[in-house]
Protein backbone atom coordinates (compact mmCIF):
# COMPACT_ATOMS: atom_id res chain seq x y z
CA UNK A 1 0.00 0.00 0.00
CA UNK A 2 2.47 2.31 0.92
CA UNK A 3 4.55 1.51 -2.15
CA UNK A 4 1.70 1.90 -4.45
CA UNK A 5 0.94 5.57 -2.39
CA UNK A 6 4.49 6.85 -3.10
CA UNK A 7 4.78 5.58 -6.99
CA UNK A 8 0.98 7.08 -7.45
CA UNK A 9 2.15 10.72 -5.86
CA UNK A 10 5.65 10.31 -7.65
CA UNK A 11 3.60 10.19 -11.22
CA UNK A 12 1.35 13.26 -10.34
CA UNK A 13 3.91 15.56 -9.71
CA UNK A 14 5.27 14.95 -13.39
CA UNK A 15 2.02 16.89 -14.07
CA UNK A 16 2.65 20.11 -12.39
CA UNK A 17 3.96 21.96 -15.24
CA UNK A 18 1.26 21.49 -17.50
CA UNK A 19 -1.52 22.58 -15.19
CA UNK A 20 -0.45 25.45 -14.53
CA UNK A 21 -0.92 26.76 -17.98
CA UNK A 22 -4.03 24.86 -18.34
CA UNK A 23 -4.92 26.71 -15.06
CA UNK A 24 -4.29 30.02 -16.79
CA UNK A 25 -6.67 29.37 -19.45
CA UNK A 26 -9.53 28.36 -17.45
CA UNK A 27 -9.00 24.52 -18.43
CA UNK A 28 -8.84 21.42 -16.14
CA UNK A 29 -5.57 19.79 -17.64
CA UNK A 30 -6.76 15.99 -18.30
CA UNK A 31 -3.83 14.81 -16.68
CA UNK A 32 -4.46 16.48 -14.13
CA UNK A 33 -7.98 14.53 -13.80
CA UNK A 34 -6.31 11.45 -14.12
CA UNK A 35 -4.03 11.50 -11.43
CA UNK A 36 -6.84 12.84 -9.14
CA UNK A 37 -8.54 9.68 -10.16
CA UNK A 38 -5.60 8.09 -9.07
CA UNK A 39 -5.19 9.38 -5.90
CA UNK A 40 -8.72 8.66 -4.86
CA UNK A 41 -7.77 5.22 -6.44
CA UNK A 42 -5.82 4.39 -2.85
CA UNK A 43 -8.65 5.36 -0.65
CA UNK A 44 -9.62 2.02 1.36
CA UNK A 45 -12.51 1.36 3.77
CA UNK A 46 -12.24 1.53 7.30
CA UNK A 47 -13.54 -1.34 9.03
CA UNK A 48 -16.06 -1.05 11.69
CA UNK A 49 -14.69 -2.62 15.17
CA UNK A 50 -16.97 -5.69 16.23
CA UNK A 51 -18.09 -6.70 12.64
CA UNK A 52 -19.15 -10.27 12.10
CA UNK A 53 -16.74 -12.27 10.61
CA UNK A 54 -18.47 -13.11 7.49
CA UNK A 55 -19.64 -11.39 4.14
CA UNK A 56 -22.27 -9.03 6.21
CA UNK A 57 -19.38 -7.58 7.40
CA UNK A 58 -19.47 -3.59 7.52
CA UNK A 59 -17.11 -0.96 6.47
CA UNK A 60 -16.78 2.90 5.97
CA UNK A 61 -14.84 4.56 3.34
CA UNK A 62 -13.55 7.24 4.78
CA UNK A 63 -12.62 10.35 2.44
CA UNK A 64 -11.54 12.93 5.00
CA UNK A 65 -9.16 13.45 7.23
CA UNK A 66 -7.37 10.83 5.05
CA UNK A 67 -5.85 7.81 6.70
CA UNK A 68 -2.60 7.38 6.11
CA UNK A 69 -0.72 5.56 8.68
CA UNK A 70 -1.45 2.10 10.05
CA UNK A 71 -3.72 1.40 12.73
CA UNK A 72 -6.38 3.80 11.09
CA UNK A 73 -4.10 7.06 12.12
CA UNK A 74 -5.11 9.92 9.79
CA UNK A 75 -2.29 12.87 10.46
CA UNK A 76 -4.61 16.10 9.39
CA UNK A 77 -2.72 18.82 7.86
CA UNK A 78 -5.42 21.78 8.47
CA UNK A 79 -7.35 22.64 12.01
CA UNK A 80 -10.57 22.04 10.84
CA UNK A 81 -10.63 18.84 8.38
CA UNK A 82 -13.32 17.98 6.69
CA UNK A 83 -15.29 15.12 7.57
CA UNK A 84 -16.65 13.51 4.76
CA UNK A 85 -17.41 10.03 3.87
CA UNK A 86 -18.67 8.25 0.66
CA UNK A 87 -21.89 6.93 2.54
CA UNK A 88 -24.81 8.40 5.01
CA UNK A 89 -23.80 7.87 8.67
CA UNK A 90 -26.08 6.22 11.55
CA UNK A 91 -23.72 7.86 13.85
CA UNK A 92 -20.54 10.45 14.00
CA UNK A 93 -18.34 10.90 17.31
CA UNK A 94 -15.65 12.77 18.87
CA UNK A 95 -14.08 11.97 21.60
CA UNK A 96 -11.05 12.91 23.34
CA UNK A 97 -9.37 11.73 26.52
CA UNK A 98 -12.50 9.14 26.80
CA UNK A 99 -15.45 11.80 27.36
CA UNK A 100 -17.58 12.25 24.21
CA UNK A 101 -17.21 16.28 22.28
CA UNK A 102 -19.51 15.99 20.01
CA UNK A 103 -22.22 13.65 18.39
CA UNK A 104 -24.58 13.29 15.82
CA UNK A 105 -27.03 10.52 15.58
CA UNK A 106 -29.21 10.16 12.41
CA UNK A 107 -32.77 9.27 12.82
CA UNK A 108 -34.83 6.58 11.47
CA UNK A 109 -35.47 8.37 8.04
CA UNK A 110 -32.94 10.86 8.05
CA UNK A 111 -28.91 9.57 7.87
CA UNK A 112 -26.02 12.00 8.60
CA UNK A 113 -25.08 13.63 5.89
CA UNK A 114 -21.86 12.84 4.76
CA UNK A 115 -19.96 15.24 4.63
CA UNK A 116 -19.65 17.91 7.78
CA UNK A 117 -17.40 20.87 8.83
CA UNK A 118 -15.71 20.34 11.38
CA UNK A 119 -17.93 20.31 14.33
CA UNK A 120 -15.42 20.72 17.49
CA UNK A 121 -12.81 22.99 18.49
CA UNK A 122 -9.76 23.65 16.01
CA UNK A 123 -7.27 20.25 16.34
CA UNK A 124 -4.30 21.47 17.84
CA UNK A 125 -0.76 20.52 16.84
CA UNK A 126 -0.04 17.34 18.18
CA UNK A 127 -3.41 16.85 19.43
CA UNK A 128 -5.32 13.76 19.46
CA UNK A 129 -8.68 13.20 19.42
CA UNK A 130 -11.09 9.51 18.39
CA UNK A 131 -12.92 10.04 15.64
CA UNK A 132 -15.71 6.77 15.25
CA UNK A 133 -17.88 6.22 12.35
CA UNK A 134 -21.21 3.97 12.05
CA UNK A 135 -22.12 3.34 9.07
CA UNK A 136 -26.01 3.04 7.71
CA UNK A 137 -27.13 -0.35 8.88
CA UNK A 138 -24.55 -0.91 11.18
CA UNK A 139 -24.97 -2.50 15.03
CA UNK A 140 -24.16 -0.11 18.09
CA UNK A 141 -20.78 -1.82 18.10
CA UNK A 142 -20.22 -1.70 14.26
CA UNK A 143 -18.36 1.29 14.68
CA UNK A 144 -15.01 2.49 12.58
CA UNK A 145 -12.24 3.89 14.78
CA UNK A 146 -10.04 6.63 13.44
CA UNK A 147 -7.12 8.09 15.48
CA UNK A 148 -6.92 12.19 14.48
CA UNK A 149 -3.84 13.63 15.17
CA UNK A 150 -2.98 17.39 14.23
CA UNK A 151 0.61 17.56 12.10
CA UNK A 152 3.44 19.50 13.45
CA UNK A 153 2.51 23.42 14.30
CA UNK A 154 4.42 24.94 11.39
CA UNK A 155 2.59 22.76 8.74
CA UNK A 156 -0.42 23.22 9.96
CA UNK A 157 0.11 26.99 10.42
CA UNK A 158 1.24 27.23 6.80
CA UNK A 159 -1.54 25.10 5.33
CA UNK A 160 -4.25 26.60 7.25
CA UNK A 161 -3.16 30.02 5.99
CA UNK A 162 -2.77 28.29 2.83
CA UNK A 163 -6.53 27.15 2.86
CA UNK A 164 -7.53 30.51 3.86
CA UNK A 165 -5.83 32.47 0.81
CA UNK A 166 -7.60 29.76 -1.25
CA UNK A 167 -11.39 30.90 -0.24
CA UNK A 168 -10.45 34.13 -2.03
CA UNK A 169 -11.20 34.65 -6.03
CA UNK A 170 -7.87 33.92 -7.31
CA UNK A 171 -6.95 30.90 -9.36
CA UNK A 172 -4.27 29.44 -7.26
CA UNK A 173 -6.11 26.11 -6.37
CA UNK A 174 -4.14 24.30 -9.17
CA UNK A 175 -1.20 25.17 -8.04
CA UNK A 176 -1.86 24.54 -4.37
CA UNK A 177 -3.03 20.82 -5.07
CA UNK A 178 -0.12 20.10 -7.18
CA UNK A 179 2.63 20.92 -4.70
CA UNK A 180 0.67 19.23 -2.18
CA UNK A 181 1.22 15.79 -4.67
CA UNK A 182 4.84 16.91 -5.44
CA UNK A 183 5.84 17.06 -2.09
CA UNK A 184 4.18 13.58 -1.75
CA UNK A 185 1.50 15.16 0.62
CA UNK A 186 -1.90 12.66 0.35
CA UNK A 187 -3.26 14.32 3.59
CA UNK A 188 -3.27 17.89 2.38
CA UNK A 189 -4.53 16.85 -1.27
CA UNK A 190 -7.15 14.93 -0.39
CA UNK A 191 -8.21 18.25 1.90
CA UNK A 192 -8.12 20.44 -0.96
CA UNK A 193 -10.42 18.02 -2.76
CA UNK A 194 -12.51 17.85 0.21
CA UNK A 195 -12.90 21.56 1.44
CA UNK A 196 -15.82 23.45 0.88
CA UNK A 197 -15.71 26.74 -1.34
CA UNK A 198 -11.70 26.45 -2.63
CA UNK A 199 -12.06 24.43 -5.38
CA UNK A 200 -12.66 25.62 -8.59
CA UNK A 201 -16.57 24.99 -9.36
CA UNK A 202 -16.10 23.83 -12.45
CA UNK A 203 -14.49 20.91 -10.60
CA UNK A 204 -16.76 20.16 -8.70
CA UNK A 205 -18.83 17.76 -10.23
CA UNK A 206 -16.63 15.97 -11.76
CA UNK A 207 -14.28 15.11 -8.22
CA UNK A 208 -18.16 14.05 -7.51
CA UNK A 209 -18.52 11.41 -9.71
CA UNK A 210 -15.11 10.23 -9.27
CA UNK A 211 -15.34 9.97 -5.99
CA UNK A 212 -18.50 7.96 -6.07
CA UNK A 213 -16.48 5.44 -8.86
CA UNK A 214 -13.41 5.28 -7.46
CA UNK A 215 -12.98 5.90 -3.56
CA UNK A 216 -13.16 2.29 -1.72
């Protein structure tokens, strides 16, 4: 997996010089696209803790934060990640230090949405906090475990400024996602995909539909 993460990123930042003039002209380079497709490519499911051991088995597929570390440890680049999933919820919690932050339950017609801001405090640098998912269908104890951890305070400081700038009118959202796959940075790309209001809108649908093809 993490052999097939490092060749995938290696290939997209081949690409970075063409966007940018593509960018210019109000284009989506295809390449561009393709690697994108790529990268959402190496998204896997989560499993839920205390799934039966047999095909009913459950799973979430987990967009953002983006797990990237064993043991379902998703480093976040930005304070406020994006939580966002490729299915409704039954359930989203956030815990920290074993007491419960923040929950969301859906009802019996009405799933959690999902994809939602961040709903707690800012994740510090360093910080760590339990992030569980329950997916539609899924038992009380058919729950996916996620370990969020906020990255080192200068990264975050200069991505979260980063993100910031982006929410402005100006055209650099090409160039921010490439040098996040240059420098081999899944985290941060998949939060520039994921972040509401940055990306260009004539992107929009068609991240969409390749997330709903190709994630998990």
């Amino acid at each position: 997996m993490k052999k097939a993460l490092i060749t995938t990123l290696l290939s997209i930042s081949l690409v970075a010089g063409h966007t940018s003039t593509a960018a210019a002209q109000g284009q989506v380079h295809p390449t561009l696209l393709q690697r994108i497709r790529e990268l959402l490519g190496l998204v896997q499911p989560v499993e839920a803790g205390g799934t039966r051991g047999d095909s009913r088995a459950v799973s979430v597929c987990l967009i953002s934060p983006m797990v990237t570390q064993p043991g379902n440890i998703a480093i976040v680049p930005i304070s406020r990640p994006t939580i966002r999933t490729a299915q409704p919820l039954n359930e989203v919690r956030i815990e920290q230090n074993g007491q419960v932050i923040w929950r969301k339950l859906a009802s019996s017609t009405q799933p959690v949405a999902g994809r939602i801001p961040w709903p707690v405090d800012p994740v510090q640098p360093g910080e760590e906090l339990i992030l569980l998912l329950r997916p539609r269908g899924g038992s009380g104890g058919e729950t996916a475990r996620i370990l969020v951890k906020g990255a080192p305070k200068l990264l975050m400081k200069s991505n979260q400024m980063m993100i910031e700038d982006l929410r402005k009118p100006s055209g650099r959202w090409y160039k921010a996602i490439n040098q996040a796959l240059q420098n081999n940075n899944p985290a941060l790309a998949m939060a520039l995909l994921s972040e509401s209001g940055i990306m260009p809108p004539k992107l929009n649908q068609q991240i969409e539909l390749l997330l709903s093809k190709l994630a998990c």
